[in-house]
Protein backbone atom coordinates (compact mmCIF):
# COMPACT_ATOMS: atom_id res chain seq x y z
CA UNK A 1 -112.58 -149.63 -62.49
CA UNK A 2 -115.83 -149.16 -60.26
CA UNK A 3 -116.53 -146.74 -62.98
CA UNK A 4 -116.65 -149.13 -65.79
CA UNK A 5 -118.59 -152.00 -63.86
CA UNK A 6 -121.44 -149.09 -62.84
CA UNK A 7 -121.47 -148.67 -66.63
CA UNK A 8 -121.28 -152.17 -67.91
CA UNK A 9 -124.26 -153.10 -64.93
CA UNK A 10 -126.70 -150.30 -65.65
CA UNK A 11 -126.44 -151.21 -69.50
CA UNK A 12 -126.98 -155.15 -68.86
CA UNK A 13 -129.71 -154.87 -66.12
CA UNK A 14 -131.61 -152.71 -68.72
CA UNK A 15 -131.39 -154.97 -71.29
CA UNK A 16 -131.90 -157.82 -68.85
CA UNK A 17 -135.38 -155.90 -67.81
CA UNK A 18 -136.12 -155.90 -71.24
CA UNK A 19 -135.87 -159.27 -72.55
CA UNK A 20 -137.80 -160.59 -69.20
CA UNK A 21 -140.20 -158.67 -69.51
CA UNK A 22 -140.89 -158.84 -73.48
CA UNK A 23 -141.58 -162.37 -72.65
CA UNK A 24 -144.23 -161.98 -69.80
CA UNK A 25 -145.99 -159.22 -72.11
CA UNK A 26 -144.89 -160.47 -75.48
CA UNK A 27 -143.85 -157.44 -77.13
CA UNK A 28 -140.99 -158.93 -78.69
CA UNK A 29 -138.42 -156.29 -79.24
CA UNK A 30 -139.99 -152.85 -77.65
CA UNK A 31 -139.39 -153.37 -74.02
CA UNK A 32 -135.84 -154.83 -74.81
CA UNK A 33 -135.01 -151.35 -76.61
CA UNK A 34 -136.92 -149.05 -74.16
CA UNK A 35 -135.13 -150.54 -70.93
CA UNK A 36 -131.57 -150.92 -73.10
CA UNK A 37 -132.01 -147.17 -74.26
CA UNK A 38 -132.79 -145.96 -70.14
CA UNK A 39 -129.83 -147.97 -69.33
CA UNK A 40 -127.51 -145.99 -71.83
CA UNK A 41 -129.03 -143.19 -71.06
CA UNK A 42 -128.41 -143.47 -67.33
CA UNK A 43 -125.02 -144.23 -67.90
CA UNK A 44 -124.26 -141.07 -69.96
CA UNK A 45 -126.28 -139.08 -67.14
CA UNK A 46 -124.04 -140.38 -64.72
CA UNK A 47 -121.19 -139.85 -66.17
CA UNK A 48 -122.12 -136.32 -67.09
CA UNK A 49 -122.94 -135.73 -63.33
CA UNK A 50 -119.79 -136.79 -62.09
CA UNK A 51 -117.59 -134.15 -64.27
């Protein structure tokens, strides 16, 4: 369960970083993917880690 919230969070708080900071920058959609893509990224690396 922990698991599967550490996944869900890293995921959102990317995307989250993202959209935020698209707006203060405006550059609409490349921050949003950058920070969404670390996010995914760090999840797969931690799950890799753990096995």
């Amino acid at each position: 369960m922990v698991d599967a919230f550490t996944m869900l969070a890293t995921v959102v708080v990317g995307l989250f970083l993202g959209v935020n900071l698209d707006k203060v920058f405006h550059t609409s959609p490349f921050l949003t993917i950058t920070f969404t893509f670390l996010g995914i990224g760090t999840t797969i690396f931690s799950v890799l880690k753990k096995k």
